[in-house]
N, C-alpha and C. Protein backbone atom coordinates (compact mmCIF):
# COMPACT_ATOMS: atom_id res chain seq x y z
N UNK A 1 117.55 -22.65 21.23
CA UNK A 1 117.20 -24.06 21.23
C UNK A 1 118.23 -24.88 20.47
N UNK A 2 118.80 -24.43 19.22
CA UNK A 2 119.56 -25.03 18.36
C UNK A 2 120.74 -25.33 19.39
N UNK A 3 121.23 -24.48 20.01
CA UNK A 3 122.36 -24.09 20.78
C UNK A 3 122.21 -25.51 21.38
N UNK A 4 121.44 -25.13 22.80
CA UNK A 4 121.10 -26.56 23.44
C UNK A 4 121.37 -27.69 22.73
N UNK A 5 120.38 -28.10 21.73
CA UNK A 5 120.50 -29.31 20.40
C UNK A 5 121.66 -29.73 20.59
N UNK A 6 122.77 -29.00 20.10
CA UNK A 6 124.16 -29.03 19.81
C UNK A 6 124.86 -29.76 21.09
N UNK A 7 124.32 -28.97 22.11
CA UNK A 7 125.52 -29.47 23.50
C UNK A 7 125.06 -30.65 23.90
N UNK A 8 123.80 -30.74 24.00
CA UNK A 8 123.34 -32.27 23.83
C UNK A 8 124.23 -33.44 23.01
N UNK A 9 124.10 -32.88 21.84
CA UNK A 9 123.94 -34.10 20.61
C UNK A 9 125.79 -34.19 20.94
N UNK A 10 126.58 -33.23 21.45
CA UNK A 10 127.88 -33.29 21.73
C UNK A 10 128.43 -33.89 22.60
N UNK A 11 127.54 -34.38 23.73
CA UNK A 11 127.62 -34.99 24.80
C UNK A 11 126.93 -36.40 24.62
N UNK A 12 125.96 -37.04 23.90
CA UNK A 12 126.07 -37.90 23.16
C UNK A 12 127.25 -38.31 22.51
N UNK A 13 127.72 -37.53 21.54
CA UNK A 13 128.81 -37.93 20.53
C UNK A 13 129.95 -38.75 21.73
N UNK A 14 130.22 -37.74 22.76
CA UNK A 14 131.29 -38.46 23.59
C UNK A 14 131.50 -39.78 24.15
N UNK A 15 129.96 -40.27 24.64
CA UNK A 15 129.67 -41.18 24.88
C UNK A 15 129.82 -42.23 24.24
N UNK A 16 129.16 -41.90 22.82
CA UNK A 16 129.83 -42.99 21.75
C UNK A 16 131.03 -43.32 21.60
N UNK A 17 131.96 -41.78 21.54
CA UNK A 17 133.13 -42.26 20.99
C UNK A 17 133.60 -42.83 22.28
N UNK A 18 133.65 -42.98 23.51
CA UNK A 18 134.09 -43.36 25.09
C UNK A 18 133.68 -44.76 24.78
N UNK A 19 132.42 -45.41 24.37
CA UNK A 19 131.89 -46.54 24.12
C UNK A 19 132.60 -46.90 23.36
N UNK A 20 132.65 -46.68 22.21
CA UNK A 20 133.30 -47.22 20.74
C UNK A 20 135.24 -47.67 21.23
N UNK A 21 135.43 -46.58 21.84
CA UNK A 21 137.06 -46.86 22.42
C UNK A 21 136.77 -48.30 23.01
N UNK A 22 136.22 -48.48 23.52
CA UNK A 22 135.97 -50.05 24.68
C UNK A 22 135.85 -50.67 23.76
N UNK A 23 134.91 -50.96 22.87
CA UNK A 23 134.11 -51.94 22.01
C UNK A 23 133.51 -51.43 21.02
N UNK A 24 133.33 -51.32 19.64
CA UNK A 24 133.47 -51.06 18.44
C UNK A 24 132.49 -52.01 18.07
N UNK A 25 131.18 -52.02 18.23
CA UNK A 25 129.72 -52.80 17.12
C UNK A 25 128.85 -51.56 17.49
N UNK A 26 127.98 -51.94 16.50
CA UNK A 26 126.91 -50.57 16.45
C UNK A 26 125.60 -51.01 16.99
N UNK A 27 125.44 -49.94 17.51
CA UNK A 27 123.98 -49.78 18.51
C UNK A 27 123.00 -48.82 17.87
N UNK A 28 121.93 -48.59 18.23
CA UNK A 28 121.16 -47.48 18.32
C UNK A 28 121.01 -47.39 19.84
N UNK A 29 121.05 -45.92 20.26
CA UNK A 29 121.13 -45.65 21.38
C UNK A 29 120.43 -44.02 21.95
N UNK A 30 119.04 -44.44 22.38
CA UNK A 30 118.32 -43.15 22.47
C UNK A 30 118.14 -43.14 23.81
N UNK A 31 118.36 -41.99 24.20
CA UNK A 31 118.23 -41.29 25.40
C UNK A 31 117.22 -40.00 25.76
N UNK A 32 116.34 -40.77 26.83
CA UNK A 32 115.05 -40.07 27.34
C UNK A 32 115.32 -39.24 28.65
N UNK A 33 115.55 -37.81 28.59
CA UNK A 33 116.09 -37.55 29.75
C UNK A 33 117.17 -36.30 29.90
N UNK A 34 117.92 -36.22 31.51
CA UNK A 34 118.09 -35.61 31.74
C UNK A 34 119.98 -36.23 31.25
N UNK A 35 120.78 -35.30 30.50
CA UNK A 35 122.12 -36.17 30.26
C UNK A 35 123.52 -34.99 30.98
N UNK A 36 123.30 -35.27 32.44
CA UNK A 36 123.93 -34.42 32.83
C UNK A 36 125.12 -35.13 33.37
N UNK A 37 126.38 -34.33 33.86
CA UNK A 37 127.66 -35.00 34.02
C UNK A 37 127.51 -35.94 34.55
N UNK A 38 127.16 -36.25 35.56
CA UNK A 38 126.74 -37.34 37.10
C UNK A 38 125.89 -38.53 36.04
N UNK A 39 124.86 -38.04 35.08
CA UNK A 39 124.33 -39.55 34.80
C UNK A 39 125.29 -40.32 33.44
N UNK A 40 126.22 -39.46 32.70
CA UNK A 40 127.50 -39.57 31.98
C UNK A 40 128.45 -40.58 31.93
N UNK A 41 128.51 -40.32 33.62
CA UNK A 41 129.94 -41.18 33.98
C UNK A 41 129.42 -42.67 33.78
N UNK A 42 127.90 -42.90 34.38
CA UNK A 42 127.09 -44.31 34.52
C UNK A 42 126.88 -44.91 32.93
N UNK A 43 126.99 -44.38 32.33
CA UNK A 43 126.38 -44.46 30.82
C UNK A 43 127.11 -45.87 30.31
N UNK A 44 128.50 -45.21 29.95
CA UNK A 44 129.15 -46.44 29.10
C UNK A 44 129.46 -47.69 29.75
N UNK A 45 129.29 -47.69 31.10
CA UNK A 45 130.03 -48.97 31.65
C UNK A 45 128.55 -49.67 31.47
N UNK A 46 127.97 -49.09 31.74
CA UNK A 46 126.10 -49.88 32.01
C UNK A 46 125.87 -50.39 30.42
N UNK A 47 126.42 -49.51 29.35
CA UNK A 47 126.41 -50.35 28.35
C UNK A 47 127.02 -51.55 28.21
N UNK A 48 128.58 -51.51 28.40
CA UNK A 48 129.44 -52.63 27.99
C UNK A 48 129.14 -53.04 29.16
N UNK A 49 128.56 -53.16 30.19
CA UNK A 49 127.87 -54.36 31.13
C UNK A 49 127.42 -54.98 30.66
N UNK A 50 126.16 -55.22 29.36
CA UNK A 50 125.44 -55.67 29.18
C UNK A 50 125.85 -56.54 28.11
N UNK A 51 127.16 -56.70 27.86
CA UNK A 51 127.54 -57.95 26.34
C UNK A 51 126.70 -57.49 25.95
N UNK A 52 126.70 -57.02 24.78
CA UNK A 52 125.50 -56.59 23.59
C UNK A 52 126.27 -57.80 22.44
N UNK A 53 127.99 -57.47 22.47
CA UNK A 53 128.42 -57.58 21.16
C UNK A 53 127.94 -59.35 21.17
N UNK A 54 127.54 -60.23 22.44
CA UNK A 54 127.68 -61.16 21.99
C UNK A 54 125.78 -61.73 21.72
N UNK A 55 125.15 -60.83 21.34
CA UNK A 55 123.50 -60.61 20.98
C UNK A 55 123.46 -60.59 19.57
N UNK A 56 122.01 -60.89 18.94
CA UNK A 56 121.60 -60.59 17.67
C UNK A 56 121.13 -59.40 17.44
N UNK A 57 121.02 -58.87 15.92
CA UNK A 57 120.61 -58.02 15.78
C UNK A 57 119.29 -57.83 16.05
N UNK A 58 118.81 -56.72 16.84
CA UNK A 58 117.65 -56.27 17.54
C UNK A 58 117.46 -56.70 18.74
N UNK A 59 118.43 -57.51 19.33
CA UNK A 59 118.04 -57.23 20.91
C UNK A 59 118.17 -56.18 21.48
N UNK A 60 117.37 -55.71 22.24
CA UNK A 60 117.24 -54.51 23.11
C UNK A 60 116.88 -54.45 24.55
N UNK A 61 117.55 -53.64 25.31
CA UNK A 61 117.72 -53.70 26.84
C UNK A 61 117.32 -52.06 27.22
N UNK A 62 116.82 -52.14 28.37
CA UNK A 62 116.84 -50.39 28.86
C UNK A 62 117.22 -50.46 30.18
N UNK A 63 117.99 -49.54 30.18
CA UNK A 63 118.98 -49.24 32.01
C UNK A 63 118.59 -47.57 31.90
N UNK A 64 118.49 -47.72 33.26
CA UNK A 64 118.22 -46.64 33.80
C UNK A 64 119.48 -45.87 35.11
N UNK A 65 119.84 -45.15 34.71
CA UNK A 65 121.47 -44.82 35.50
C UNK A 65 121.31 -43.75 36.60
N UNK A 66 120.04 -43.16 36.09
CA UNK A 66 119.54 -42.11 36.98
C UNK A 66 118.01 -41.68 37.26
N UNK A 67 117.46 -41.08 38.13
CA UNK A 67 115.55 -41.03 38.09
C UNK A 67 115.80 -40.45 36.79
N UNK A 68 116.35 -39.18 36.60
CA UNK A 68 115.91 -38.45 35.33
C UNK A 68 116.64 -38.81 33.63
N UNK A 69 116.90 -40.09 33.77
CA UNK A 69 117.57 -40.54 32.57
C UNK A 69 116.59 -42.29 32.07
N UNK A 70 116.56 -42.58 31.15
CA UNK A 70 116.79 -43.87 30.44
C UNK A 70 117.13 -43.57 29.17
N UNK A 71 117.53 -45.12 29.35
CA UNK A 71 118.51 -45.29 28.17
C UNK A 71 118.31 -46.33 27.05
N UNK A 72 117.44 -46.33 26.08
CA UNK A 72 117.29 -47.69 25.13
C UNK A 72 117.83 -47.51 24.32
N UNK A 73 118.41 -49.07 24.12
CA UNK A 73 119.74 -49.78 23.75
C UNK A 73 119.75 -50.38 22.66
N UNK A 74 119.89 -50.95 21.70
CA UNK A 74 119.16 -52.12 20.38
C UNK A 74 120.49 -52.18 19.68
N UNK A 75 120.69 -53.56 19.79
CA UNK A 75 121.99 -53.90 18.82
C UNK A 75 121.21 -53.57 17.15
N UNK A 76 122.30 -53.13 16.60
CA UNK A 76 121.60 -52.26 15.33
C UNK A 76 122.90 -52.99 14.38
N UNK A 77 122.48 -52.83 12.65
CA UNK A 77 123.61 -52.82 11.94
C UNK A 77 124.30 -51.30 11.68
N UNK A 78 123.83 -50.49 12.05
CA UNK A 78 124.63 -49.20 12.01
C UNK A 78 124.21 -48.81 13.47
N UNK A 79 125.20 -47.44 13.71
CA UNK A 79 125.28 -47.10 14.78
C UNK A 79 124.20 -45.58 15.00
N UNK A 80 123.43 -45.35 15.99
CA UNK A 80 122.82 -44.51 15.82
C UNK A 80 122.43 -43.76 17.25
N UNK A 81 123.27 -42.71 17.54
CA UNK A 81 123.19 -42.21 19.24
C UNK A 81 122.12 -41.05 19.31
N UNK A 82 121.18 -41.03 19.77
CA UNK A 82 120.84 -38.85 20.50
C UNK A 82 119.80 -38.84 21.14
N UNK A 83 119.52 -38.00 21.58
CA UNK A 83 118.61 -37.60 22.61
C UNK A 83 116.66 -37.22 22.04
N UNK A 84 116.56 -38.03 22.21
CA UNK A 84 114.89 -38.08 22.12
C UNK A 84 114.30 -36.66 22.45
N UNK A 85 114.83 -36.03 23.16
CA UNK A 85 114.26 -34.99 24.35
C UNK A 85 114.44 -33.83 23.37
N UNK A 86 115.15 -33.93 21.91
CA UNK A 86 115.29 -32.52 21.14
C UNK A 86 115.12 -32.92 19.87
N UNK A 87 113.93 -33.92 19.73
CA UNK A 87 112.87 -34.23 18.75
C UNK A 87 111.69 -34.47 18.83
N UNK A 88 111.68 -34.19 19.73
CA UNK A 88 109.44 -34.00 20.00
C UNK A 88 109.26 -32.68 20.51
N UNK A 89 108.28 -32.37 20.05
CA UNK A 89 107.66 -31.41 20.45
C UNK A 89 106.31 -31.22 19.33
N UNK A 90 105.81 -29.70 19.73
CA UNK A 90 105.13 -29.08 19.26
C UNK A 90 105.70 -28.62 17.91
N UNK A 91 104.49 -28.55 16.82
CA UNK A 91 105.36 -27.73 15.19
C UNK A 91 104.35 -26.31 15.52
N UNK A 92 104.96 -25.48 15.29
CA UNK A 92 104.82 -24.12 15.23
C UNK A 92 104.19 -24.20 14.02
N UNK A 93 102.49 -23.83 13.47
CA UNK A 93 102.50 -23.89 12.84
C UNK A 93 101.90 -22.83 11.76
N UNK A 94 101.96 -21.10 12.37
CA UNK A 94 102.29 -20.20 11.97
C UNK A 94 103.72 -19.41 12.68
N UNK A 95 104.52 -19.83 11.77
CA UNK A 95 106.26 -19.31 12.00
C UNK A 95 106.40 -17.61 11.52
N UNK A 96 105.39 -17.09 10.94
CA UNK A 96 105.71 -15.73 9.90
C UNK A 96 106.85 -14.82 10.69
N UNK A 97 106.41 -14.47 12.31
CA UNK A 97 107.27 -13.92 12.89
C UNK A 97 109.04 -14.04 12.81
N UNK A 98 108.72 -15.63 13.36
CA UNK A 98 110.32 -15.91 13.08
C UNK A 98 110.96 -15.61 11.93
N UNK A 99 110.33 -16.20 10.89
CA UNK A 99 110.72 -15.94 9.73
C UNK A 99 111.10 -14.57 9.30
N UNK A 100 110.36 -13.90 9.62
CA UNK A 100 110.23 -12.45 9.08
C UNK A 100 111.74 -11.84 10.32
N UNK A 101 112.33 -12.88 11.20
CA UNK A 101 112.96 -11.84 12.43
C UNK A 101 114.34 -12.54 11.63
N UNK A 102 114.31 -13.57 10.88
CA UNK A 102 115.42 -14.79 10.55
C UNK A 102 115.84 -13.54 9.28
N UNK A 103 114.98 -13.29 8.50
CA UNK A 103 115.12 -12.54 7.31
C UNK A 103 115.72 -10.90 7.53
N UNK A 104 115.38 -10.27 8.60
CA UNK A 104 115.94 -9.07 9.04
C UNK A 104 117.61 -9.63 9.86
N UNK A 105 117.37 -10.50 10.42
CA UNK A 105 118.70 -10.59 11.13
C UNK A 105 120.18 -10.44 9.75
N UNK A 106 119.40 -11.44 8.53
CA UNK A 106 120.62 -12.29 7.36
C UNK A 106 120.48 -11.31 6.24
N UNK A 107 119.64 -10.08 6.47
CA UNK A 107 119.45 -8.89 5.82
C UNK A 107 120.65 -7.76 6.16
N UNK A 108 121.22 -8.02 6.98
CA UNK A 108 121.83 -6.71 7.51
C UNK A 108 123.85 -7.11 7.05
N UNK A 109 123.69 -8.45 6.75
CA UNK A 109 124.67 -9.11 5.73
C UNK A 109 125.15 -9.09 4.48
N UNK A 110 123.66 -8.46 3.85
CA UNK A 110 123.14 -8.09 2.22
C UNK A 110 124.22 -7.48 1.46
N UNK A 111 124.77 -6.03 2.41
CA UNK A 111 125.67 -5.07 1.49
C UNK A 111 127.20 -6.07 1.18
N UNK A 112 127.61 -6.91 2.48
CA UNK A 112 128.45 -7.85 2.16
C UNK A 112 128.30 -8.69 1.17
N UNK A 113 127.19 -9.91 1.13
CA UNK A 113 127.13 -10.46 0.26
C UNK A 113 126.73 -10.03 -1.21
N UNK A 114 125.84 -8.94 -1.31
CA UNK A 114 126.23 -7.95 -2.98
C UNK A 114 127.86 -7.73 -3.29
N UNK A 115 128.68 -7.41 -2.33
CA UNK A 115 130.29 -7.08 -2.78
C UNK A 115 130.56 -8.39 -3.18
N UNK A 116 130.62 -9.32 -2.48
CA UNK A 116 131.04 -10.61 -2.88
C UNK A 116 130.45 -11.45 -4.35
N UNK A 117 128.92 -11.17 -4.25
CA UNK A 117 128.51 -12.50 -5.40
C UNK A 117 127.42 -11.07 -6.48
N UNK A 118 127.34 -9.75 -6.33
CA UNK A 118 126.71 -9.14 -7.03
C UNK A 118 125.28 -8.70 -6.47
N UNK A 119 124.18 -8.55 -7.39
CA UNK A 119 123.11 -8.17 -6.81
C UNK A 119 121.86 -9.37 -6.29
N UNK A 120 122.25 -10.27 -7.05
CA UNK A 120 121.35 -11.46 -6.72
C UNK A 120 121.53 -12.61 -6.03
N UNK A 121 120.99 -11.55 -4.94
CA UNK A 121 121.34 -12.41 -3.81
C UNK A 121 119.76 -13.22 -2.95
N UNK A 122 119.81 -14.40 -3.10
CA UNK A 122 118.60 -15.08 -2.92
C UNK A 122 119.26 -15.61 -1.04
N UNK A 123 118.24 -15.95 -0.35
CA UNK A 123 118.16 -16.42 0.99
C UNK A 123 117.68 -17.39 1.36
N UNK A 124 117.94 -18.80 1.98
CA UNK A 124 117.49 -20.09 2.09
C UNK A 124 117.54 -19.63 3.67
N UNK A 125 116.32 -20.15 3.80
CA UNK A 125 115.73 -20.03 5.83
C UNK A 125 115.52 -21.54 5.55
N UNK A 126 116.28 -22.31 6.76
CA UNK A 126 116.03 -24.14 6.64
C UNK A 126 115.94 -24.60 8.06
N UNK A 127 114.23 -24.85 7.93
CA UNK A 127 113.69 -25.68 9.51
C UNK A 127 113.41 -27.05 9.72
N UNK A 128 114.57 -27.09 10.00
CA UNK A 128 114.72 -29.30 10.21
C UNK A 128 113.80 -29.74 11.43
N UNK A 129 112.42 -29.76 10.83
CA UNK A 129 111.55 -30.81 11.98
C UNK A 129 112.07 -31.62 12.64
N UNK A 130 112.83 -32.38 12.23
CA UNK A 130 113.34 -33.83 12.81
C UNK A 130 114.08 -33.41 14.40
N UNK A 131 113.79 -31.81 14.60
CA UNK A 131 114.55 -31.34 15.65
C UNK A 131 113.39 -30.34 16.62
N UNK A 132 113.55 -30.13 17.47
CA UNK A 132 112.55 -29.00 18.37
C UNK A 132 112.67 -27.86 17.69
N UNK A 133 114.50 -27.33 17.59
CA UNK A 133 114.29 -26.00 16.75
C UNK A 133 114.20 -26.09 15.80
N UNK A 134 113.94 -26.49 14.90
CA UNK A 134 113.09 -26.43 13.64
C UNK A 134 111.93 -27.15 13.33
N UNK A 135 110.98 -26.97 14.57
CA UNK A 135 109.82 -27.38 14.75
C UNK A 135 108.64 -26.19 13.68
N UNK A 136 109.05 -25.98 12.51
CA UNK A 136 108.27 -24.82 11.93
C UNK A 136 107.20 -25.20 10.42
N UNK A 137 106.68 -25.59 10.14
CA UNK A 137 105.54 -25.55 9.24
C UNK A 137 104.33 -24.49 8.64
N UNK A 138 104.79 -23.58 7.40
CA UNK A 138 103.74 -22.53 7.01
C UNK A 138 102.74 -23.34 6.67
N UNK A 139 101.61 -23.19 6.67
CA UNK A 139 100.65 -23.70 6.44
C UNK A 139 99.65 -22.70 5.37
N UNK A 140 99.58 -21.35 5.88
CA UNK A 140 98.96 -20.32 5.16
C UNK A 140 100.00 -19.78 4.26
N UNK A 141 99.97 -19.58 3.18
CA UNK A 141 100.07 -18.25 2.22
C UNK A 141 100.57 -17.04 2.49
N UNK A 142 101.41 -16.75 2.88
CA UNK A 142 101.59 -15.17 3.34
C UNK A 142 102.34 -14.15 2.17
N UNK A 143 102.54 -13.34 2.91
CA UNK A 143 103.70 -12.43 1.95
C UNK A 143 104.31 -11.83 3.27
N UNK A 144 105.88 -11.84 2.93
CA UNK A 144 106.84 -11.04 3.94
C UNK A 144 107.88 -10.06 2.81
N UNK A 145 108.64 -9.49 3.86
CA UNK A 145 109.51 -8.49 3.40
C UNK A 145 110.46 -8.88 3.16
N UNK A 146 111.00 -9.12 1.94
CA UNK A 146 112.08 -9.73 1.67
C UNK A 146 114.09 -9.20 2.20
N UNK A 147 113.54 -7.60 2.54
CA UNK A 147 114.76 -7.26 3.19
C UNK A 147 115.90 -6.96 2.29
N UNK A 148 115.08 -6.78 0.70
CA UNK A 148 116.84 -6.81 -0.14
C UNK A 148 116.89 -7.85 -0.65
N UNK A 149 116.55 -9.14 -0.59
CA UNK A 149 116.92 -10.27 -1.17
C UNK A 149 115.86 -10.37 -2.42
N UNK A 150 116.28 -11.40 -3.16
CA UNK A 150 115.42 -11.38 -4.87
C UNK A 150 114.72 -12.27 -4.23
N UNK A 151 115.24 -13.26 -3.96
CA UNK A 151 113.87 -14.54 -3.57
C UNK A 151 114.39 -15.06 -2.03
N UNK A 152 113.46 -15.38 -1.21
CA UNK A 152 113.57 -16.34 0.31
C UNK A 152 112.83 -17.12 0.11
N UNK A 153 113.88 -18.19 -0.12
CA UNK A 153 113.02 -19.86 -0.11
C UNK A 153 113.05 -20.13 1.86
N UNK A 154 111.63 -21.06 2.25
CA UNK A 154 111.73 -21.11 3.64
C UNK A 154 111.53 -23.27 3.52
N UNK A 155 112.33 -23.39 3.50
CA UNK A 155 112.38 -24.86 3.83
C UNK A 155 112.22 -25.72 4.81
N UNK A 156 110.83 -26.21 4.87
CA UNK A 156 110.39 -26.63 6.19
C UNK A 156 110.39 -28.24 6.03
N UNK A 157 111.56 -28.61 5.99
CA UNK A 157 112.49 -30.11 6.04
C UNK A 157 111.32 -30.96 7.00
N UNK A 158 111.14 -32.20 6.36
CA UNK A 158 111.57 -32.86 5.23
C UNK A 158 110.42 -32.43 3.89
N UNK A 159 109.20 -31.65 4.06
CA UNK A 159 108.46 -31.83 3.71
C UNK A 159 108.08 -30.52 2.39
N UNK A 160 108.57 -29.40 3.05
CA UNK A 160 107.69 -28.31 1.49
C UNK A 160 108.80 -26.95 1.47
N UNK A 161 108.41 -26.25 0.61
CA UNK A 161 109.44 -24.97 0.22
C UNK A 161 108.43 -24.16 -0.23
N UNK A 162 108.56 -23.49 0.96
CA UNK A 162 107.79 -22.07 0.18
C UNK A 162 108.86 -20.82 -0.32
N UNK A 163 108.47 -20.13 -1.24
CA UNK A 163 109.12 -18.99 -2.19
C UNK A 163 108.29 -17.95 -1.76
N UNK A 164 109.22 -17.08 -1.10
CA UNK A 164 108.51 -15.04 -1.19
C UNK A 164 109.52 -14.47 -1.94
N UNK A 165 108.54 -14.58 -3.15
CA UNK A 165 108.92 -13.87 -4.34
C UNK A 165 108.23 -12.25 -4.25
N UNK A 166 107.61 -12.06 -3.94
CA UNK A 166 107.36 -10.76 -3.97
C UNK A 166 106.82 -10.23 -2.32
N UNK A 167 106.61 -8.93 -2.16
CA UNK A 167 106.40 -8.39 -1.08
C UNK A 167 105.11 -8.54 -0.50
C-alpha cells in the first residue's frame, strides 16, 4: 500500500512541479480518483485555464478531466497537492499481527545493528493514519515478542505510543 502511496503522491508531485513551471501561486489541490497517464496530460492546462492567479484567497473551482477523476482546486496561501484516495479508509483496529510480522521482518537485522550500535537496540514501528497504510490503532493491551530488541515502541501517529517492554 505504502508503495502505491508513493507512486501516487509522485505523480502528483509532477503535476505541481509541470504547474508551478507555467505559473508559480499556491493552491491546494486534491484529487478524487483515478490519476492515470491519459487523465495527467488534462490536469495542468485545466488548471491554468482557470486564472486562479487573478482570484482571492479561497476561491475554489472543480474540473473534472475524466469519469474517473475530479479535481478540487482552492487558491490557498501555501501550496498543498495529493490524492484523497490514500487517506480514507478503514483504521485497523487490532494491528497485533502486523505488528508482530513488522517486528520479525526488522528482527533478522538485529545481529547487524548489535555490531554497529552494541546491545541496545530498541525498535520504532511508525503508523501514519493520515495515510491508508498506516491506517493502524492498538486499542487493547497486548504483549508481543520482541524478537531481540530491549524495547518496541509502536507509534500510531498522530495520536498514542505504545511500549512492549516485556514479552
Amino acid at each position: 500500500m505504502k508503495r502505491r502511496e508513493s507512486e501516487n503522491q509522485r505523480s502528483v508531485n509532477a503535476l505541481r512541479a509541470d504547474y508551478e513551471a507555467i505559473t508559480n501561486f499556491p493552491l491546494s489541490v486534491i484529487f478524487v480518483g483515478d490519476i492515470s497517464v491519459a487523465n495527467s496530460a488534462k490536469i495542468v492546462p485545466a488548471i491554468v485555464a482557470e486564472g486562479l492567479a487573478s482570484k482571492p484567497i479561497g476561491y475554489h473551482v472543480t474540473i473534472d478531466p475524466e469519469d474517473r477523476l475530479r479535481v478540487y482546486i482552492t487558491r490557498a496561501f501555501r501550496a498543498e497537492w495529493f490524492s484523497v484516495n490514500d487517506r480514507v479508509g478503514w483504521v485497523d483496529r487490532n494491528p497485533i499481527l502486523r505488528i508482530a510480522d513488522a517486528i520479525e521482518l526488522k528482527s533478522k537485522n538485529l545481529p547487524r545493528y548489535e555490531k554497529i550500535a552494541g546491545s541496545d537496540i530498541r525498535l520504532l514501528l511508525v503508523a501514519d493514519r493520515t495515510s491508508n497504510s498506516g491506517k493502524l490503532k492498538l486499542e487493547k493491551s497486548v504483549q508481543v515478542d520482541r524478537k531481540g530488541f530491549k524495547l518496541v515502541y509502536f507509534l500510531s501517529y498522530p495520536e498514542t505510543v505504545t511500549v512492549f517492554d516485556r514479552v
